[in-house]
PDB file of N, CA and C in Angstrom:
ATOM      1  N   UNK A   1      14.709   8.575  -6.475  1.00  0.00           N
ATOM      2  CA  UNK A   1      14.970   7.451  -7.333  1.00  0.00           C
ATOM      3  C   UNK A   1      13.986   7.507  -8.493  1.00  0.00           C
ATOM      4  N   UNK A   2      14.444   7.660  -9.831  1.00  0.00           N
ATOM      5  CA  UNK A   2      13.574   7.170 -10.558  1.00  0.00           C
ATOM      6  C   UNK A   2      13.300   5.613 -11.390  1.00  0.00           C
ATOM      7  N   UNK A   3      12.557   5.720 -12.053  1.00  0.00           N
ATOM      8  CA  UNK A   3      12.080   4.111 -12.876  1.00  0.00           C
ATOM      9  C   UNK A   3      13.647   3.493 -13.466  1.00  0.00           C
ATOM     10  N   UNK A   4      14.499   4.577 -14.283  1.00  0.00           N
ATOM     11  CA  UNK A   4      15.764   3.755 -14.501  1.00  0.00           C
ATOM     12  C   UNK A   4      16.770   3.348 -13.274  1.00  0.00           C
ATOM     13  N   UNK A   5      16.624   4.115 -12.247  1.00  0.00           N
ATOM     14  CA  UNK A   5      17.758   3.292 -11.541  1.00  0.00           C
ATOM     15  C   UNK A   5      17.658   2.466 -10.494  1.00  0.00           C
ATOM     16  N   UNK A   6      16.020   2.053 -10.711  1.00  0.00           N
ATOM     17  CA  UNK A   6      15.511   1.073  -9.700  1.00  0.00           C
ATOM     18  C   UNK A   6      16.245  -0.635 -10.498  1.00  0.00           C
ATOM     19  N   UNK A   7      16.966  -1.161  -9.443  1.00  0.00           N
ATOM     20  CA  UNK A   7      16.698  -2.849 -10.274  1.00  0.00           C
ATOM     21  C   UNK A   7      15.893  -3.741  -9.796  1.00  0.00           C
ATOM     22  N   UNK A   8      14.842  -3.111  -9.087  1.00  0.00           N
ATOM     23  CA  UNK A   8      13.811  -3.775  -8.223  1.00  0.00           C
ATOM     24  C   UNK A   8      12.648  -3.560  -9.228  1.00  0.00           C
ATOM     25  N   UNK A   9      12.238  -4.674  -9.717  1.00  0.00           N
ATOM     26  CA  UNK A   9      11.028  -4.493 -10.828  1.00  0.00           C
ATOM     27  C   UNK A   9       9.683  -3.553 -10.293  1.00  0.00           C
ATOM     28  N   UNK A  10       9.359  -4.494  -8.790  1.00  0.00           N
ATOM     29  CA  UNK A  10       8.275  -3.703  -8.528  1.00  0.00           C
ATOM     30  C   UNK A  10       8.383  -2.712  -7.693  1.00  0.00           C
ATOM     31  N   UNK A  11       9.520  -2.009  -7.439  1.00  0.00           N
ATOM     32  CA  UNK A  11       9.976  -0.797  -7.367  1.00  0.00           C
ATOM     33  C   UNK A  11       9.481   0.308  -8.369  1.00  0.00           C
ATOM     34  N   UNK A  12       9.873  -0.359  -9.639  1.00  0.00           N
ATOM     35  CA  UNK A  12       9.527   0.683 -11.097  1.00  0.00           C
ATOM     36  C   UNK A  12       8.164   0.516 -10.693  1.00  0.00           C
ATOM     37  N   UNK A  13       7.480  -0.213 -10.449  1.00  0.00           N
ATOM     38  CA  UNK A  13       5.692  -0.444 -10.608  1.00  0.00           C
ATOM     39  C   UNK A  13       5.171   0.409  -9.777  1.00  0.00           C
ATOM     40  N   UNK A  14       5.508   0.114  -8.412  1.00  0.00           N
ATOM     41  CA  UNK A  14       5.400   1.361  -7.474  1.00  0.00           C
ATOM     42  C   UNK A  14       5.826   2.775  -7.548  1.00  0.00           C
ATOM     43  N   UNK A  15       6.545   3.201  -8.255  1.00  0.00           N
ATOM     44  CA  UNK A  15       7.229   4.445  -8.368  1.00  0.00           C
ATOM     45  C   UNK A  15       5.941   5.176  -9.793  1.00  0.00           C
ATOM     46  N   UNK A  16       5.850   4.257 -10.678  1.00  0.00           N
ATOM     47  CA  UNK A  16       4.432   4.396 -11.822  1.00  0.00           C
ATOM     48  C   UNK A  16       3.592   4.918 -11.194  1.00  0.00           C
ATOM     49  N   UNK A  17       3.001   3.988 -10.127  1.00  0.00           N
ATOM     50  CA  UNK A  17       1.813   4.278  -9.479  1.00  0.00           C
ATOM     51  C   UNK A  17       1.623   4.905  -8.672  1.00  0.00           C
ATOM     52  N   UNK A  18       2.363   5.744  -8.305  1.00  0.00           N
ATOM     53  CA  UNK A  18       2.593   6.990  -7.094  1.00  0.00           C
ATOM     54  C   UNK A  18       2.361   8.015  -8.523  1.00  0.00           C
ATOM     55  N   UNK A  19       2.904   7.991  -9.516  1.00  0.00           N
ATOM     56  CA  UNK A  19       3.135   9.228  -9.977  1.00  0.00           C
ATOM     57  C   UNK A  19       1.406   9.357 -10.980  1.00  0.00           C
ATOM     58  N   UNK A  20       1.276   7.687 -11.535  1.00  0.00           N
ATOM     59  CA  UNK A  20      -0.158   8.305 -11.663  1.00  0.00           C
ATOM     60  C   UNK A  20      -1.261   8.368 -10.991  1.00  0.00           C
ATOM     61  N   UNK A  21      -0.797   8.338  -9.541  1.00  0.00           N
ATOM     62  CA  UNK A  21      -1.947   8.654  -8.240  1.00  0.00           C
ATOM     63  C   UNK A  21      -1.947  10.452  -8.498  1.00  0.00           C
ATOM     64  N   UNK A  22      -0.866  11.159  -8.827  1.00  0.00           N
ATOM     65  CA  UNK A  22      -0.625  12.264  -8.500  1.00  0.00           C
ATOM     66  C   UNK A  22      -0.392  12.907  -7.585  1.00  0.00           C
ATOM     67  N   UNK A  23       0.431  12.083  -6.719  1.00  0.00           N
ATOM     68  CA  UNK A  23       1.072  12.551  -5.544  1.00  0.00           C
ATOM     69  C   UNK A  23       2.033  11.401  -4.963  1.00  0.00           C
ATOM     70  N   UNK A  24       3.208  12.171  -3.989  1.00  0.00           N
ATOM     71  CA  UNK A  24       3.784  11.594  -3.433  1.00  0.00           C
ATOM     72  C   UNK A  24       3.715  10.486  -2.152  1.00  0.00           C
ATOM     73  N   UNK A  25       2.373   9.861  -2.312  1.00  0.00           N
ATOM     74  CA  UNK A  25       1.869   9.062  -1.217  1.00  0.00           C
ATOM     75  C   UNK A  25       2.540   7.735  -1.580  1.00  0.00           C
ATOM     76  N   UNK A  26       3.466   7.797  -0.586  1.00  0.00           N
ATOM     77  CA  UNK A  26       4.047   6.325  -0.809  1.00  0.00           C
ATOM     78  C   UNK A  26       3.001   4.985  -0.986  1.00  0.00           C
ATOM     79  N   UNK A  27       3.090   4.075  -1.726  1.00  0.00           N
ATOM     80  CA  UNK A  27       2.617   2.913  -1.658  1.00  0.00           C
ATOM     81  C   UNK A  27       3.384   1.581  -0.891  1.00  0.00           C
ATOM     82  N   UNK A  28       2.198   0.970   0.279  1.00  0.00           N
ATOM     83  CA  UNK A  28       2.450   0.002   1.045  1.00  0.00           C
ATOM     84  C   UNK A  28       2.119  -1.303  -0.096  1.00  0.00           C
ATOM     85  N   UNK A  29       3.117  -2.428   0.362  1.00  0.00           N
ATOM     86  CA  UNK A  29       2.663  -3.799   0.306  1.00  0.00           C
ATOM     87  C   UNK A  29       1.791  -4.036   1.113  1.00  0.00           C
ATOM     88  N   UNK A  30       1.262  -5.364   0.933  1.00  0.00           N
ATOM     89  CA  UNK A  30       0.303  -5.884   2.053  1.00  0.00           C
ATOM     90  C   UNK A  30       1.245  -6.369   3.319  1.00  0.00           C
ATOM     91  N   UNK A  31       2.422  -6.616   2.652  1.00  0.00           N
ATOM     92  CA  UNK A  31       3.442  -7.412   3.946  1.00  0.00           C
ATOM     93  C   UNK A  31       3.066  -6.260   4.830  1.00  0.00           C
ATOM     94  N   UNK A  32       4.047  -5.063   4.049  1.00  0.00           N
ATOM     95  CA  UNK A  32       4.211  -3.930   5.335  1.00  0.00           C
ATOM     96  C   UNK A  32       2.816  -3.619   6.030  1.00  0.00           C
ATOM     97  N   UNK A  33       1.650  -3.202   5.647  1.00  0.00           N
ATOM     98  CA  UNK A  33       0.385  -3.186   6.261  1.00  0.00           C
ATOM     99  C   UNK A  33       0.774  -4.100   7.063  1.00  0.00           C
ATOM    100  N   UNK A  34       0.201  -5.264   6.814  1.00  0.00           N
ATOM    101  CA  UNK A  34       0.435  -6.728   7.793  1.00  0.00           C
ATOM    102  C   UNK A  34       1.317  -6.212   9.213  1.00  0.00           C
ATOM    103  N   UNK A  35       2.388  -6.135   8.608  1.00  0.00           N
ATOM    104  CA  UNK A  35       3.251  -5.873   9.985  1.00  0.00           C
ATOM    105  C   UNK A  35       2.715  -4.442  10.885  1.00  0.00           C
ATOM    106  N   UNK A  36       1.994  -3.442  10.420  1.00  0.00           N
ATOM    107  CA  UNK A  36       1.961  -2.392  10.681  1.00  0.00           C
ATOM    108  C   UNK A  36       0.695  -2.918  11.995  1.00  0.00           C
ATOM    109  N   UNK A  37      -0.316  -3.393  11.235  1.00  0.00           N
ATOM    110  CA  UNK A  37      -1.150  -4.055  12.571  1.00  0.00           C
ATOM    111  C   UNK A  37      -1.033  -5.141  12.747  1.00  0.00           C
ATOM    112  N   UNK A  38       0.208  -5.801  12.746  1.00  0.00           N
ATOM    113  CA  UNK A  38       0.525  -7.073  13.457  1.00  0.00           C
ATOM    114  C   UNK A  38      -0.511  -8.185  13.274  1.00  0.00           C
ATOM    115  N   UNK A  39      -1.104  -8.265  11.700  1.00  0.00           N
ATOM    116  CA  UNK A  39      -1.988  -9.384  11.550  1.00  0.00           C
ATOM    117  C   UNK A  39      -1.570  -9.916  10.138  1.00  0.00           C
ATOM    118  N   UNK A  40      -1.986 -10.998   9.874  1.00  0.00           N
ATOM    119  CA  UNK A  40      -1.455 -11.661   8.698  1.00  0.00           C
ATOM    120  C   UNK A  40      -2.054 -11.218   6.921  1.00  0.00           C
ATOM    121  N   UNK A  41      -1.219 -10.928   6.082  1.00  0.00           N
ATOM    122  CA  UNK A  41      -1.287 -10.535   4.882  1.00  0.00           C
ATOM    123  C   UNK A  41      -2.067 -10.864   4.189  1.00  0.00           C
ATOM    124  N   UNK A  42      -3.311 -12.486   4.864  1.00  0.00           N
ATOM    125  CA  UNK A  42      -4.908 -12.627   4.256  1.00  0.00           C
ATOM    126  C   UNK A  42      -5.625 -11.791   4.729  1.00  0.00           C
ATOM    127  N   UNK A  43      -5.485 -11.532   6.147  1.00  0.00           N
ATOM    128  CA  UNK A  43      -6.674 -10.362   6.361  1.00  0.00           C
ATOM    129  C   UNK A  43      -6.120  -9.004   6.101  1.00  0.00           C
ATOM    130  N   UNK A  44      -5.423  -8.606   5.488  1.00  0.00           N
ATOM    131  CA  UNK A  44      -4.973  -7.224   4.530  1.00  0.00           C
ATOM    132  C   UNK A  44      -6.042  -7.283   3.627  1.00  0.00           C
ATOM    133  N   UNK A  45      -5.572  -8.571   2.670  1.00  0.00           N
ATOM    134  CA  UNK A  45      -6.258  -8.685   1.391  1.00  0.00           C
ATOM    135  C   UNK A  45      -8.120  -8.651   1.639  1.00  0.00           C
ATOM    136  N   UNK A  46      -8.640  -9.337   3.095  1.00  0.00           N
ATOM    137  CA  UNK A  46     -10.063  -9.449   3.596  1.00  0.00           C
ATOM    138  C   UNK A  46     -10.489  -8.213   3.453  1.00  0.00           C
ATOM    139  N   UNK A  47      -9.200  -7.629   4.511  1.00  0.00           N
ATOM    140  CA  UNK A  47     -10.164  -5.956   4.885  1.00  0.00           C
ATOM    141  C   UNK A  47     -10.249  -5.191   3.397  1.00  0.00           C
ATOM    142  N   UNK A  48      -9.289  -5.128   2.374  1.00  0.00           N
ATOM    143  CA  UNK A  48      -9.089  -4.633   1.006  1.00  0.00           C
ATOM    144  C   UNK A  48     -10.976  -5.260   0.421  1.00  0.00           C
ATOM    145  N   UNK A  49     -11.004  -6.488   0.440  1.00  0.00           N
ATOM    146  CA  UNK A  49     -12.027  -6.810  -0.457  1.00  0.00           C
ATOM    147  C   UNK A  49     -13.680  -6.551   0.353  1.00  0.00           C
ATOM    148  N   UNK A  50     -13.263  -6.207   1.682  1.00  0.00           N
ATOM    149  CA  UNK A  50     -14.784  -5.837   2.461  1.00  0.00           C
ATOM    150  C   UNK A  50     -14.939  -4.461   2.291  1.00  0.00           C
ATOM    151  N   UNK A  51     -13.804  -3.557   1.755  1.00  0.00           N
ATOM    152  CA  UNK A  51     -13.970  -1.884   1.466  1.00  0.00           C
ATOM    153  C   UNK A  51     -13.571  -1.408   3.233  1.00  0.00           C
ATOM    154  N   UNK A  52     -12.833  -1.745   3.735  1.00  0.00           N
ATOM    155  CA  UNK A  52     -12.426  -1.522   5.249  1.00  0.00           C
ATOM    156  C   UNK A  52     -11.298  -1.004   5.035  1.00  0.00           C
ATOM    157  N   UNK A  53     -10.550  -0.935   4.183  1.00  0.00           N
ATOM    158  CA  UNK A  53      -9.228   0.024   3.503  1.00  0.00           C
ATOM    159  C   UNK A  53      -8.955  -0.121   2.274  1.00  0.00           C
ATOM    160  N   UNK A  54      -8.740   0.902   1.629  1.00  0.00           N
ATOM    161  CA  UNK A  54      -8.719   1.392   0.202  1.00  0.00           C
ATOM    162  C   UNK A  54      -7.396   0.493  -0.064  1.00  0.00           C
ATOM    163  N   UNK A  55      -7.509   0.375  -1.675  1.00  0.00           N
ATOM    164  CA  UNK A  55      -6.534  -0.500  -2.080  1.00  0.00           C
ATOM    165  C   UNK A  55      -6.495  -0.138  -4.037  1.00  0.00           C
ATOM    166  N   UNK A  56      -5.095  -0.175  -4.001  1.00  0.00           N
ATOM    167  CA  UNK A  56      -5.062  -0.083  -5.783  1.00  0.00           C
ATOM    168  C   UNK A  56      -4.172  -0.952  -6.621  1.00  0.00           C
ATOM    169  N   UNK A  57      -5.148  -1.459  -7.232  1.00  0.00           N
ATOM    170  CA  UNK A  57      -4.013  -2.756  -8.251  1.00  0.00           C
ATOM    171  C   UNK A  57      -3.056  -2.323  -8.457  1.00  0.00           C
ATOM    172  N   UNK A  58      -1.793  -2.762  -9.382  1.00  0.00           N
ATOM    173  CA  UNK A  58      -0.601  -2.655 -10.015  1.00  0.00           C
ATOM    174  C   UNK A  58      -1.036  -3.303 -11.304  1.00  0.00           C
ATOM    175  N   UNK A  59      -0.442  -3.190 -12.550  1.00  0.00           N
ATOM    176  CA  UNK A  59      -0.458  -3.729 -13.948  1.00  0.00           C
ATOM    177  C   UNK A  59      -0.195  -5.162 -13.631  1.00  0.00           C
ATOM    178  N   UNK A  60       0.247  -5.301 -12.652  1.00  0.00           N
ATOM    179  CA  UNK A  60       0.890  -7.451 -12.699  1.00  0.00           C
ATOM    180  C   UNK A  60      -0.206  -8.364 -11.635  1.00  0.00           C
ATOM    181  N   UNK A  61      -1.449  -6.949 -11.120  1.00  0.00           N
ATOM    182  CA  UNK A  61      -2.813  -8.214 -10.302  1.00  0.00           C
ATOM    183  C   UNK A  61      -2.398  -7.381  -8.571  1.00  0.00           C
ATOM    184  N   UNK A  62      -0.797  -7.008  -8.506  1.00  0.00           N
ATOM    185  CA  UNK A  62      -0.867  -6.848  -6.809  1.00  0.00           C
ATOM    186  C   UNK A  62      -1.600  -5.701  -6.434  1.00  0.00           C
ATOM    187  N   UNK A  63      -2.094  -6.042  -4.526  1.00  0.00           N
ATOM    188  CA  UNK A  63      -2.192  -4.478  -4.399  1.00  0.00           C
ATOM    189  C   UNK A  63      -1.468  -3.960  -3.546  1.00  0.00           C
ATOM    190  N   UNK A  64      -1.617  -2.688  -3.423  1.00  0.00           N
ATOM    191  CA  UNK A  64      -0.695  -1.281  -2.929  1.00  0.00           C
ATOM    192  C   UNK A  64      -1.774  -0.665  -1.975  1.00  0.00           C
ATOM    193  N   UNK A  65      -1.216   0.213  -0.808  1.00  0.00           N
ATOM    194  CA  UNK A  65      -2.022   0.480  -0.143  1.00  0.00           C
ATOM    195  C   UNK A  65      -1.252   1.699   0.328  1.00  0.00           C
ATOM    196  N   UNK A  66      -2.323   2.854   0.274  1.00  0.00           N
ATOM    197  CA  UNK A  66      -1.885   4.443   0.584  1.00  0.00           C
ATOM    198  C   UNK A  66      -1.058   4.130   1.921  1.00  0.00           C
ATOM    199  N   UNK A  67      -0.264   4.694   2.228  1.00  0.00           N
ATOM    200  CA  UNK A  67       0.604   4.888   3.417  1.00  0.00           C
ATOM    201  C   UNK A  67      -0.044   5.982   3.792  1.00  0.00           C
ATOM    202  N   UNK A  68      -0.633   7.236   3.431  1.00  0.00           N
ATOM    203  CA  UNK A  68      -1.529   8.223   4.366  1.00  0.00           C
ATOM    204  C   UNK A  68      -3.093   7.323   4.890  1.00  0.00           C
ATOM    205  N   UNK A  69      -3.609   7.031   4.376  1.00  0.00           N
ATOM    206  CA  UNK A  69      -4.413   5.933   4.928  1.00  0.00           C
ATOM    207  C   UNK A  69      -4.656   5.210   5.851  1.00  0.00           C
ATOM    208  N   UNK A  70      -3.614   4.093   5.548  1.00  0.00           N
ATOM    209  CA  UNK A  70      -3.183   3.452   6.826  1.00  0.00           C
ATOM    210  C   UNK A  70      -2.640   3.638   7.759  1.00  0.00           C
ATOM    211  N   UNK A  71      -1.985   4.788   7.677  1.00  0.00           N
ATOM    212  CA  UNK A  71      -1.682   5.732   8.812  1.00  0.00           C
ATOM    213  C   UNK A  71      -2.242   6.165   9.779  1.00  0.00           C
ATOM    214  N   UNK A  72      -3.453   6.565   9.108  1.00  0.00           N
ATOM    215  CA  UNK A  72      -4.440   7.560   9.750  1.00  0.00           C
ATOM    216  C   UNK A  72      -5.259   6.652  10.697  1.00  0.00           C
ATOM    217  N   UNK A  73      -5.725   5.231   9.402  1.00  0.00           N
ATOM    218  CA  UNK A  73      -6.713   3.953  10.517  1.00  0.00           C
ATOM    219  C   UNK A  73      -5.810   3.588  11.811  1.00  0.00           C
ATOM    220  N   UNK A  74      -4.151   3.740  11.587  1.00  0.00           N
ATOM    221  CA  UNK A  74      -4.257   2.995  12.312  1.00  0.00           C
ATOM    222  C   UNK A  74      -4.087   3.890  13.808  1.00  0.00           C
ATOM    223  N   UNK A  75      -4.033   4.977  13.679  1.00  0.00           N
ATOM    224  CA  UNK A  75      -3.673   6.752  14.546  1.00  0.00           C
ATOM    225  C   UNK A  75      -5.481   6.494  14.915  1.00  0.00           C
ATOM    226  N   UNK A  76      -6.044   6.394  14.282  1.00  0.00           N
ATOM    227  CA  UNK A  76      -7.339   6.515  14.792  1.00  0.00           C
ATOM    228  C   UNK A  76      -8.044   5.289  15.396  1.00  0.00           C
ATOM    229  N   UNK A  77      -7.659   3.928  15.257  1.00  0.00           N
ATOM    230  CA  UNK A  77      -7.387   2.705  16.024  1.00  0.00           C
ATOM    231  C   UNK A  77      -6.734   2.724  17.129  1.00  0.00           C
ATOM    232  N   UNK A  78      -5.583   3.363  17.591  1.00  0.00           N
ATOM    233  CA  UNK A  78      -4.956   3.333  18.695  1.00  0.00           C
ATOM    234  C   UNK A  78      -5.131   4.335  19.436  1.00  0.00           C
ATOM    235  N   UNK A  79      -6.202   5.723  19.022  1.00  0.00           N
ATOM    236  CA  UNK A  79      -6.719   6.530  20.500  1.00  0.00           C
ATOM    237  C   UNK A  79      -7.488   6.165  21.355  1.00  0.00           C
ATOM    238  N   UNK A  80      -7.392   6.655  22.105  1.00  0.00           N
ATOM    239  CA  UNK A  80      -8.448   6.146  22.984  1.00  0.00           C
ATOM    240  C   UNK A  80      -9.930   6.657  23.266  1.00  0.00           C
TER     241      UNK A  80
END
């Protein structure tokens, strides 16, 4: 998909910001994080502002969160 045939605004925003990350690392919402460890979308934003997971604005204030990342915390959270 590119930027024209998204009609999801922050679709285009996200699709920007993957490409000037320079790579194909999808970008998470905080929802999806949230759901990913089953805790609520303030303590996304907590752990984001204590440096406990990386996080990158968007041009409109939101943030985005590496999907290799949170992947990994959460693969390395659930071994034993």
């Amino acid at each position: 998909m590119n930027i024209q045939e998204s009609s999801d605004p922050s679709r285009c925003i996200d699709t920007r910001l993957r490409n000037d990350l320079g790579g194909g690392d999808e970008l998470l919402t905080p929802r999806q994080v949230a759901a990913l460890f089953h805790v609520n979308t303030k303590t996304v934003a907590r752990w984001a502002q204590a440096g406990k997971i990386g996080s990158t604005t968007t041009v409109g204030g939101h943030r985005r969160y590496r999907r290799t990342e949170i992947l990994a915390l959460l693969r390395d959270l659930s071994e034993p």
